[in-house]
PDB file of N, CA and C in Angstrom:
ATOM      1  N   UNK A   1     -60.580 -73.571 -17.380  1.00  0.00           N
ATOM      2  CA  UNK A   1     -60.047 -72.584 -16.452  1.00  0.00           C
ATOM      3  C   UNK A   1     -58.596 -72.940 -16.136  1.00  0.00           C
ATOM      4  N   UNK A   2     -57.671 -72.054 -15.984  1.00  0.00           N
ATOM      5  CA  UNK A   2     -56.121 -72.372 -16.156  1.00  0.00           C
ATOM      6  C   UNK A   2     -56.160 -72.470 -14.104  1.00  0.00           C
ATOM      7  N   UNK A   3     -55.120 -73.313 -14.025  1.00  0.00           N
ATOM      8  CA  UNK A   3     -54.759 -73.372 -12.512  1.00  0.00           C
ATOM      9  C   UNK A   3     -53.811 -72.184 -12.036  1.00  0.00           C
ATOM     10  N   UNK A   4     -53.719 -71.549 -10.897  1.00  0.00           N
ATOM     11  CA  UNK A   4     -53.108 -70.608 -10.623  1.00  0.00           C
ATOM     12  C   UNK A   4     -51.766 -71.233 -10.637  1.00  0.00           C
ATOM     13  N   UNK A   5     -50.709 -71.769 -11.184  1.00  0.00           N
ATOM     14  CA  UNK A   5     -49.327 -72.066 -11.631  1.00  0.00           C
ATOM     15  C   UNK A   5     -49.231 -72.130 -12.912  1.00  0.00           C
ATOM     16  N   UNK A   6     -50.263 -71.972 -13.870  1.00  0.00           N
ATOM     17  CA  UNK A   6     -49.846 -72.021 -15.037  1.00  0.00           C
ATOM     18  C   UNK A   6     -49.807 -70.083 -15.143  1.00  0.00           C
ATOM     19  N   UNK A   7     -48.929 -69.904 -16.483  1.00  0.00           N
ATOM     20  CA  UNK A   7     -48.544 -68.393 -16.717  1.00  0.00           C
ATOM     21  C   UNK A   7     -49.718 -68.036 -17.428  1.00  0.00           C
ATOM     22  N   UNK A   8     -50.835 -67.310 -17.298  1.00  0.00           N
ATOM     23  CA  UNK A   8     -51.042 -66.350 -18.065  1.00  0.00           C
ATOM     24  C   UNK A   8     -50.372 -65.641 -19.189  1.00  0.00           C
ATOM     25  N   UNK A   9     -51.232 -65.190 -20.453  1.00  0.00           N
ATOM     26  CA  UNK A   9     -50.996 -64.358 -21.180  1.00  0.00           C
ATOM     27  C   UNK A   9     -50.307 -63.212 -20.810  1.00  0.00           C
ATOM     28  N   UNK A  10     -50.274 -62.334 -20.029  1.00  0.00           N
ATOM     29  CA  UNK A  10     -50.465 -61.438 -19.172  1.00  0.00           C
ATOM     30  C   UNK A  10     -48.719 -61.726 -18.611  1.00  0.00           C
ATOM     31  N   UNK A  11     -48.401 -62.655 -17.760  1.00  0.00           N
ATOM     32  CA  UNK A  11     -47.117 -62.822 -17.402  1.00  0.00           C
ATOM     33  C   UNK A  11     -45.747 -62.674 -17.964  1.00  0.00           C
ATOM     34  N   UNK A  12     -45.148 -62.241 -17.655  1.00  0.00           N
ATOM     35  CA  UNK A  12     -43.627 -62.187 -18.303  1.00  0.00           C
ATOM     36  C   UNK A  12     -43.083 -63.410 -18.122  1.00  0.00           C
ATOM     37  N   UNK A  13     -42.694 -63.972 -18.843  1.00  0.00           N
ATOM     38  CA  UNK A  13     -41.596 -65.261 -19.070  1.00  0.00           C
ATOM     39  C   UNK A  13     -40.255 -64.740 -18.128  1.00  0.00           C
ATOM     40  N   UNK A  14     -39.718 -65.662 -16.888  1.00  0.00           N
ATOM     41  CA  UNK A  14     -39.004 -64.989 -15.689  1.00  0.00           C
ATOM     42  C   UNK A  14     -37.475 -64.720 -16.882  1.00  0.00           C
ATOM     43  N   UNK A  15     -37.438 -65.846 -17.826  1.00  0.00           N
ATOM     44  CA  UNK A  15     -36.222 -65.922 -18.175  1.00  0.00           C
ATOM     45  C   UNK A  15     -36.083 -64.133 -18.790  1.00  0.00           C
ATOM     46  N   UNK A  16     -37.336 -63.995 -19.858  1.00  0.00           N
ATOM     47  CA  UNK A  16     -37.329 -62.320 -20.395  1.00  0.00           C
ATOM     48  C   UNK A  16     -36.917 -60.948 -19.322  1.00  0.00           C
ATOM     49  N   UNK A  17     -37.287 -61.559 -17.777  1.00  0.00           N
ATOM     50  CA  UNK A  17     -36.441 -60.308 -16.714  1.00  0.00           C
ATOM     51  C   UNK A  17     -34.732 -60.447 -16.952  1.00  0.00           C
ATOM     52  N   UNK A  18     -33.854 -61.622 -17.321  1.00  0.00           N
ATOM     53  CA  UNK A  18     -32.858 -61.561 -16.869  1.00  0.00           C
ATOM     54  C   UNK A  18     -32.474 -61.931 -18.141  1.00  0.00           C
ATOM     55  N   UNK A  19     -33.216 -61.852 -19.281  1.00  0.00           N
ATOM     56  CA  UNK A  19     -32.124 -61.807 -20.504  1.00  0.00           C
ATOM     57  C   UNK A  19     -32.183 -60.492 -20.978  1.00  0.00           C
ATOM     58  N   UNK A  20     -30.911 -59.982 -22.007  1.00  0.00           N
ATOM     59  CA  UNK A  20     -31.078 -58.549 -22.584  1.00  0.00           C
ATOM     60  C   UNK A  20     -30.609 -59.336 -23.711  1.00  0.00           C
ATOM     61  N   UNK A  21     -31.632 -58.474 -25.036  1.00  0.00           N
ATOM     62  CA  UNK A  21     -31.450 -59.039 -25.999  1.00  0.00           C
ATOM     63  C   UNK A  21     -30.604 -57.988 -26.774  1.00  0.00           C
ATOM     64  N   UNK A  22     -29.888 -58.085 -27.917  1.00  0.00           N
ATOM     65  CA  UNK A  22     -28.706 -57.302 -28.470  1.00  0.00           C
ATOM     66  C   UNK A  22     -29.634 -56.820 -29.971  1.00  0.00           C
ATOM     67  N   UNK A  23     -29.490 -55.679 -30.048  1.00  0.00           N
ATOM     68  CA  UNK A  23     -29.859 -54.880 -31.379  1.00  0.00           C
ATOM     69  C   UNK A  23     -29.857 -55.702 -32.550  1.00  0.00           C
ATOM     70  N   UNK A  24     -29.126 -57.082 -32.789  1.00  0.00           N
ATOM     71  CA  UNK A  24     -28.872 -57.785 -33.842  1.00  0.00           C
ATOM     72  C   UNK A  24     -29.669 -59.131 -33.234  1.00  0.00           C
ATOM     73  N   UNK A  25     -30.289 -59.147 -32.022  1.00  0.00           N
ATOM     74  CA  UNK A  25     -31.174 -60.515 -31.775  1.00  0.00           C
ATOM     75  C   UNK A  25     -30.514 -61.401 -30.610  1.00  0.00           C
ATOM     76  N   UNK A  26     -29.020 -60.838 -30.628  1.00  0.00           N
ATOM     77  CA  UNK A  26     -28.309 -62.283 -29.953  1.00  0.00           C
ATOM     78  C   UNK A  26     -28.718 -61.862 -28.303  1.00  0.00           C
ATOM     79  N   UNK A  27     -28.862 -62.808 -27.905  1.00  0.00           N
ATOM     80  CA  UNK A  27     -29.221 -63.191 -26.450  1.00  0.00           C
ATOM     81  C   UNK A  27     -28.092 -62.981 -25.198  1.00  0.00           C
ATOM     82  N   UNK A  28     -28.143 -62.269 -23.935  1.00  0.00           N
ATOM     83  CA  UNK A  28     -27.578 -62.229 -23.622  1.00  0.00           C
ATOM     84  C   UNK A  28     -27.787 -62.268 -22.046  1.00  0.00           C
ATOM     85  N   UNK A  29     -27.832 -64.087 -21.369  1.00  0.00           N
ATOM     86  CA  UNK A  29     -28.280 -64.077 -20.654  1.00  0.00           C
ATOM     87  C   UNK A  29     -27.654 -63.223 -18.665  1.00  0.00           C
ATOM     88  N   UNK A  30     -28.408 -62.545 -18.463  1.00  0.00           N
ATOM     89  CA  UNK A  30     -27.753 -61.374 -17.286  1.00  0.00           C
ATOM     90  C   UNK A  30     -28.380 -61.711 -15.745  1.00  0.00           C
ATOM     91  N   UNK A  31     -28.302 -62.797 -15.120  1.00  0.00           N
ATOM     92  CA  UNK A  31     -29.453 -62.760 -13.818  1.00  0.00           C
ATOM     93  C   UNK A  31     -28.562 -61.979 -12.771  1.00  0.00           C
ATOM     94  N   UNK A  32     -27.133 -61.338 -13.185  1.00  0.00           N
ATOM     95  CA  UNK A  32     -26.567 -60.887 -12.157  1.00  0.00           C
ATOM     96  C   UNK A  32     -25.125 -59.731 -12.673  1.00  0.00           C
ATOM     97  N   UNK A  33     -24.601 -59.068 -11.936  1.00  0.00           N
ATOM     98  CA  UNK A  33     -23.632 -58.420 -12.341  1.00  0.00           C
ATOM     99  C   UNK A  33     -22.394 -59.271 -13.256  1.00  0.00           C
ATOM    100  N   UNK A  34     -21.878 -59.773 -12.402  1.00  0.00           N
ATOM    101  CA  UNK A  34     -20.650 -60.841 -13.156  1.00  0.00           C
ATOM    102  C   UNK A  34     -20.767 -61.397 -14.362  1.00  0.00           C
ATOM    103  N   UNK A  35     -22.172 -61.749 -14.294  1.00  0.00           N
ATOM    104  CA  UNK A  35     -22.802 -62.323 -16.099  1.00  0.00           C
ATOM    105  C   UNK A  35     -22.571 -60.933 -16.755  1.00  0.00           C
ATOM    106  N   UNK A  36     -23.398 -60.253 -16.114  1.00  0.00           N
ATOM    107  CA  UNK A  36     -23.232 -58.404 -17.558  1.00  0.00           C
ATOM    108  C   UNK A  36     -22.036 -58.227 -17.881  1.00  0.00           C
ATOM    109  N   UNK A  37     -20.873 -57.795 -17.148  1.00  0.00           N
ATOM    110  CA  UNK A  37     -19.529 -57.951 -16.669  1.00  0.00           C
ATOM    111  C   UNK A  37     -18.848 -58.755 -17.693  1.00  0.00           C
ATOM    112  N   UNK A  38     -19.150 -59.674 -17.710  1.00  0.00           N
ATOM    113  CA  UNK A  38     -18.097 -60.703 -18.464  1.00  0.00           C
ATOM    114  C   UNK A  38     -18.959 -60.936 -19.911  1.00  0.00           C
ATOM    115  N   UNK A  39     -20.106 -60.858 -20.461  1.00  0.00           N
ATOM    116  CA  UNK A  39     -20.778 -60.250 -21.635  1.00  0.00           C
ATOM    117  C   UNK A  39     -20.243 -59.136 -22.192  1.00  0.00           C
ATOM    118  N   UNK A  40     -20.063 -57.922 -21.459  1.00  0.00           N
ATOM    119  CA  UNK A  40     -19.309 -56.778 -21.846  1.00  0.00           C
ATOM    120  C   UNK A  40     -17.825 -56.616 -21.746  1.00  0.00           C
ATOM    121  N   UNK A  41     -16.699 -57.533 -21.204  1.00  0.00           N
ATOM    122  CA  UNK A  41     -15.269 -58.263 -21.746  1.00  0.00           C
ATOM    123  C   UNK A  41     -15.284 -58.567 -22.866  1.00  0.00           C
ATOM    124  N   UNK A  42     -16.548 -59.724 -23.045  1.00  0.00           N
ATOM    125  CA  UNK A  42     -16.068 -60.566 -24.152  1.00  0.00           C
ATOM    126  C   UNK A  42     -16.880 -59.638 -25.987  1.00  0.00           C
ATOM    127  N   UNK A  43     -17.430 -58.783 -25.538  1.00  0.00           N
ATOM    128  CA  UNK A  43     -18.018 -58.077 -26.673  1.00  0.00           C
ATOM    129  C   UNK A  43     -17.015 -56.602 -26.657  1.00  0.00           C
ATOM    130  N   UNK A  44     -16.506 -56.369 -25.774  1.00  0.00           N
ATOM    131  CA  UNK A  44     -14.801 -55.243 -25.967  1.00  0.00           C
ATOM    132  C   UNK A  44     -13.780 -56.061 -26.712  1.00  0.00           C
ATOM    133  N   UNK A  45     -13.729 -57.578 -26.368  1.00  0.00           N
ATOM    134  CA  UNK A  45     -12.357 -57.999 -27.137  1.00  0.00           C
ATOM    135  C   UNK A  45     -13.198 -58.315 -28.256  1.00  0.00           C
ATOM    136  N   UNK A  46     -13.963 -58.239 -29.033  1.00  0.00           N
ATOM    137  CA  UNK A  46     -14.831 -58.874 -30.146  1.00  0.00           C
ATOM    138  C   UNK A  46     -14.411 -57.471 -30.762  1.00  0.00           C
ATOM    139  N   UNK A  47     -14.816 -56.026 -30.132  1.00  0.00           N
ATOM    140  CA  UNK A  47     -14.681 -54.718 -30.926  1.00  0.00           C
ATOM    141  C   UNK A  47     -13.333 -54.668 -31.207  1.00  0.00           C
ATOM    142  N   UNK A  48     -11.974 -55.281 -30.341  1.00  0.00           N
ATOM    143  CA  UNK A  48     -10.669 -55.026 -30.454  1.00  0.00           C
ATOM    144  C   UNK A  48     -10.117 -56.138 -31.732  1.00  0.00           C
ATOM    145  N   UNK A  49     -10.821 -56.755 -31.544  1.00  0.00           N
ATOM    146  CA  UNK A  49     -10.532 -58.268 -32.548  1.00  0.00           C
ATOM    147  C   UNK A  49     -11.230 -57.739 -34.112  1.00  0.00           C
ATOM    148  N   UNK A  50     -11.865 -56.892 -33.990  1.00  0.00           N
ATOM    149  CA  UNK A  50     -13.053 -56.628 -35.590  1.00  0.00           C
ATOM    150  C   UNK A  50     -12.254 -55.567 -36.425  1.00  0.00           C
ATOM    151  N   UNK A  51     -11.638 -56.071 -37.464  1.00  0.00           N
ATOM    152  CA  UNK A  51     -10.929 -55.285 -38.363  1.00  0.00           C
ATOM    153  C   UNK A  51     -11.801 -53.648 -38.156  1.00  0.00           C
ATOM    154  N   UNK A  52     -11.066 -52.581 -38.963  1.00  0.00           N
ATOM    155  CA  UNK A  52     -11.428 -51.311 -39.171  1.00  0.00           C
ATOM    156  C   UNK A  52     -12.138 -51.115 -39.905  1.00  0.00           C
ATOM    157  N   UNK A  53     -12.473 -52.445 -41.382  1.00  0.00           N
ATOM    158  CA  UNK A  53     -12.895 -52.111 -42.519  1.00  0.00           C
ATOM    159  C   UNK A  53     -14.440 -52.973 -41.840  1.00  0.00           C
ATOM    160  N   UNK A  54     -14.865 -53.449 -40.708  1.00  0.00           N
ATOM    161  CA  UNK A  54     -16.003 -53.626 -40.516  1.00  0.00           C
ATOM    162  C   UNK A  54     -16.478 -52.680 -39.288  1.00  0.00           C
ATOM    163  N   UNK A  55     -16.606 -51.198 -39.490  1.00  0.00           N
ATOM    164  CA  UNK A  55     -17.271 -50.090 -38.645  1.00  0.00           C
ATOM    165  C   UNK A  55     -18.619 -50.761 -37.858  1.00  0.00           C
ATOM    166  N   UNK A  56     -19.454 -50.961 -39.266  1.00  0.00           N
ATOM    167  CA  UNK A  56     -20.837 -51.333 -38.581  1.00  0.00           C
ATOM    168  C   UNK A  56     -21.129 -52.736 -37.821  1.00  0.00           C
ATOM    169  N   UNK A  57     -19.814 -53.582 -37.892  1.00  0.00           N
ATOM    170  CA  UNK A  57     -20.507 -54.563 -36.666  1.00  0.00           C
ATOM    171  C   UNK A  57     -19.738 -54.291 -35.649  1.00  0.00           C
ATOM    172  N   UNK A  58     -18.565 -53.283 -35.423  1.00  0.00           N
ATOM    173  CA  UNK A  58     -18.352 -52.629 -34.270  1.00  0.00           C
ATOM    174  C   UNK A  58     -19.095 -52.028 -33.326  1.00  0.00           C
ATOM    175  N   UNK A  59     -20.077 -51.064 -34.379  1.00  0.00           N
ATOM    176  CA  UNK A  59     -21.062 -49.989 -33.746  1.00  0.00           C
ATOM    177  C   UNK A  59     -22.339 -51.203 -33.358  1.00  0.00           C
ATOM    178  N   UNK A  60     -22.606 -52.275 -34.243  1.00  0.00           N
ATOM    179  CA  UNK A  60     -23.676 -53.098 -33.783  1.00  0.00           C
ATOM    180  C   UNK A  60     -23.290 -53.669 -32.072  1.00  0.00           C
ATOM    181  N   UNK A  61     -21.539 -53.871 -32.048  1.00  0.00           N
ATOM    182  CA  UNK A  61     -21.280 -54.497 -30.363  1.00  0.00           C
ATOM    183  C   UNK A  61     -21.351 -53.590 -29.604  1.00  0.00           C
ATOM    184  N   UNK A  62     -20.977 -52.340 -29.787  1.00  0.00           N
ATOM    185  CA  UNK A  62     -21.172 -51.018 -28.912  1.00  0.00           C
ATOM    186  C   UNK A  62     -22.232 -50.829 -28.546  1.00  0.00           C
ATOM    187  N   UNK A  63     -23.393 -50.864 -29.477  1.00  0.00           N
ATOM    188  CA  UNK A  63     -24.580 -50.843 -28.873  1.00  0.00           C
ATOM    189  C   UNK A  63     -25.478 -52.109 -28.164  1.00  0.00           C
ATOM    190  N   UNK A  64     -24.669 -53.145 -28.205  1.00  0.00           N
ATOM    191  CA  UNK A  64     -24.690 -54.113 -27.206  1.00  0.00           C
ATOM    192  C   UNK A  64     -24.804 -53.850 -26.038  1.00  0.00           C
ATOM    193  N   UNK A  65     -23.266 -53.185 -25.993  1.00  0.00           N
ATOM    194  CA  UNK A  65     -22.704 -53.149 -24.544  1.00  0.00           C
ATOM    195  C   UNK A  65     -23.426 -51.934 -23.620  1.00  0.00           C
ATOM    196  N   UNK A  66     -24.062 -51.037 -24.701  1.00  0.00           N
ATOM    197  CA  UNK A  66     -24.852 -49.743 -23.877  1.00  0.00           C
ATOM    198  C   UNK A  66     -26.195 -50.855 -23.296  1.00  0.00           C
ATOM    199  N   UNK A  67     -26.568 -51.690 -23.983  1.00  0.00           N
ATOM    200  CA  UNK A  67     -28.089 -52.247 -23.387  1.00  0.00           C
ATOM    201  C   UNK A  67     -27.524 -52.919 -22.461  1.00  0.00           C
ATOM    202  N   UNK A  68     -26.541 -53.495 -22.451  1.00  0.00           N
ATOM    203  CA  UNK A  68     -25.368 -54.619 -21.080  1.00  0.00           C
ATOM    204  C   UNK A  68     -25.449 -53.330 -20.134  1.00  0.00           C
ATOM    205  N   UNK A  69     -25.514 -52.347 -20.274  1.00  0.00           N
ATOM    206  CA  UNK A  69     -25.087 -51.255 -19.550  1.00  0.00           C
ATOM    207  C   UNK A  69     -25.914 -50.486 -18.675  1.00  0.00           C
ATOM    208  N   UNK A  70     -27.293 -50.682 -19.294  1.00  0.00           N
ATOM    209  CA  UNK A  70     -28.262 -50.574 -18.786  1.00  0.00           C
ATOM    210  C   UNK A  70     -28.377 -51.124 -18.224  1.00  0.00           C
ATOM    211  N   UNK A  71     -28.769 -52.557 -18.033  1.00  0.00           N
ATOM    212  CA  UNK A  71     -28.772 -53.670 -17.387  1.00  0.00           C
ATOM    213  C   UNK A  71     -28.341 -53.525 -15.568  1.00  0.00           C
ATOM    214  N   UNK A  72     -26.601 -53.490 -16.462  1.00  0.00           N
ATOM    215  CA  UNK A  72     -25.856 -53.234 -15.404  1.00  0.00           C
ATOM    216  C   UNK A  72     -26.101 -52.046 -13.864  1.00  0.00           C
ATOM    217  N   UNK A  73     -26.847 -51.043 -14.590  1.00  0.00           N
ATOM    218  CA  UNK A  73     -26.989 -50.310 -13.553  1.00  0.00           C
ATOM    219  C   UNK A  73     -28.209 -50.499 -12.833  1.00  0.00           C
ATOM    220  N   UNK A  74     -29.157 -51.075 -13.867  1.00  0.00           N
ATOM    221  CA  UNK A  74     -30.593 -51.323 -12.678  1.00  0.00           C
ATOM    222  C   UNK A  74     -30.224 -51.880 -11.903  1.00  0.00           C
ATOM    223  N   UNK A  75     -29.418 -53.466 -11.954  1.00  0.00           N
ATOM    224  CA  UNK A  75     -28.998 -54.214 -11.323  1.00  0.00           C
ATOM    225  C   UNK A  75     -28.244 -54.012 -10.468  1.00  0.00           C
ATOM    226  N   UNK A  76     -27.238 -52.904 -10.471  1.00  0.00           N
ATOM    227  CA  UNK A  76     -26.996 -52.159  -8.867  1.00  0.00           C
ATOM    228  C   UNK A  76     -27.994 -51.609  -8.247  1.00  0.00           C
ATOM    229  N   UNK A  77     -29.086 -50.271  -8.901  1.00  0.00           N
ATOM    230  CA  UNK A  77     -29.978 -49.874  -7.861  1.00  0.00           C
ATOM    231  C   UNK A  77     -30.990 -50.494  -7.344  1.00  0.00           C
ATOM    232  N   UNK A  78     -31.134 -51.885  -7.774  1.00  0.00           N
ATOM    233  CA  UNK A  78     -32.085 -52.888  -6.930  1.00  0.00           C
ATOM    234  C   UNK A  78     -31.170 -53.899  -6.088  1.00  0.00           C
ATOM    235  N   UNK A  79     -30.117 -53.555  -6.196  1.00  0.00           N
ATOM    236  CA  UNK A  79     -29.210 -54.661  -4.836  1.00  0.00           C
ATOM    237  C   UNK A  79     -28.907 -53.372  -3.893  1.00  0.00           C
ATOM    238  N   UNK A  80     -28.716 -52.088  -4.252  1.00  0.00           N
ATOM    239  CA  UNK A  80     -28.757 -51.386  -3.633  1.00  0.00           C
ATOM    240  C   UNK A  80     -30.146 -51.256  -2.855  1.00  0.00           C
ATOM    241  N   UNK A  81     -31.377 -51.369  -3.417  1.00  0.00           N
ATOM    242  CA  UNK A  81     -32.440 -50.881  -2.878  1.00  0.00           C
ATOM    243  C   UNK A  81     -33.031 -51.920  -1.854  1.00  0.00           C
ATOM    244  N   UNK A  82     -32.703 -53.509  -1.956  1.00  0.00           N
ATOM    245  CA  UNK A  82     -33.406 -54.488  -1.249  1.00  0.00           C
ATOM    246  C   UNK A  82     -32.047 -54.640  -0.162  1.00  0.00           C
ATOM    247  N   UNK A  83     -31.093 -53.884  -0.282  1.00  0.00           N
ATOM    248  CA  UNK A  83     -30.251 -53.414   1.108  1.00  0.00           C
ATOM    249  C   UNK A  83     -30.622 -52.333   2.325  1.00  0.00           C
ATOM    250  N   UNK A  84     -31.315 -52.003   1.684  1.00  0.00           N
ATOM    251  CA  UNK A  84     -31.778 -50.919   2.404  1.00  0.00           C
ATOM    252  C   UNK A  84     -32.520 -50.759   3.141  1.00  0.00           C
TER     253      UNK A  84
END
């Protein structure tokens, strides 16, 4: 019988709430705005830095930054909501 501190099958791994993972696998750890924020800087200068003749790992960081983006906004309407 498992002790009530060990995780269940059933449980989410806490780290899986506050990481967003990127269309290509890479990890992108988010427990707060400033982390998303500065993930989505450094993956804009990565799109500004990526020659023209590589489109598709442009469009692979773009669609990074939409899941950063997502992120980003739950993460206002739950600091918004536990203000309230």
């Amino acid at each position: 019988m498992a002790s009530i501190h060990e995780q269940s099958p059933r449980d989410p791994d806490p780290e899986d709430l506050t990481t967003v993972t990127g269309r290509t696998g890479t990890q992108y750890p988010c427990p707060d705005l400033a982390a998303v924020d500065q993930h989505i800087a450094q993956l804009r200068q990565q799109i500004e830095d990526t020659p023209s003749c590589r489109r598709d790992l442009a469009r692979e960081l773009w669609a990074d930054i939409d899941l950063l983006l997502d992120r980003r906004m739950w993460l206002e309407l739950t600091t918004l909501t536990a203000a309230s």
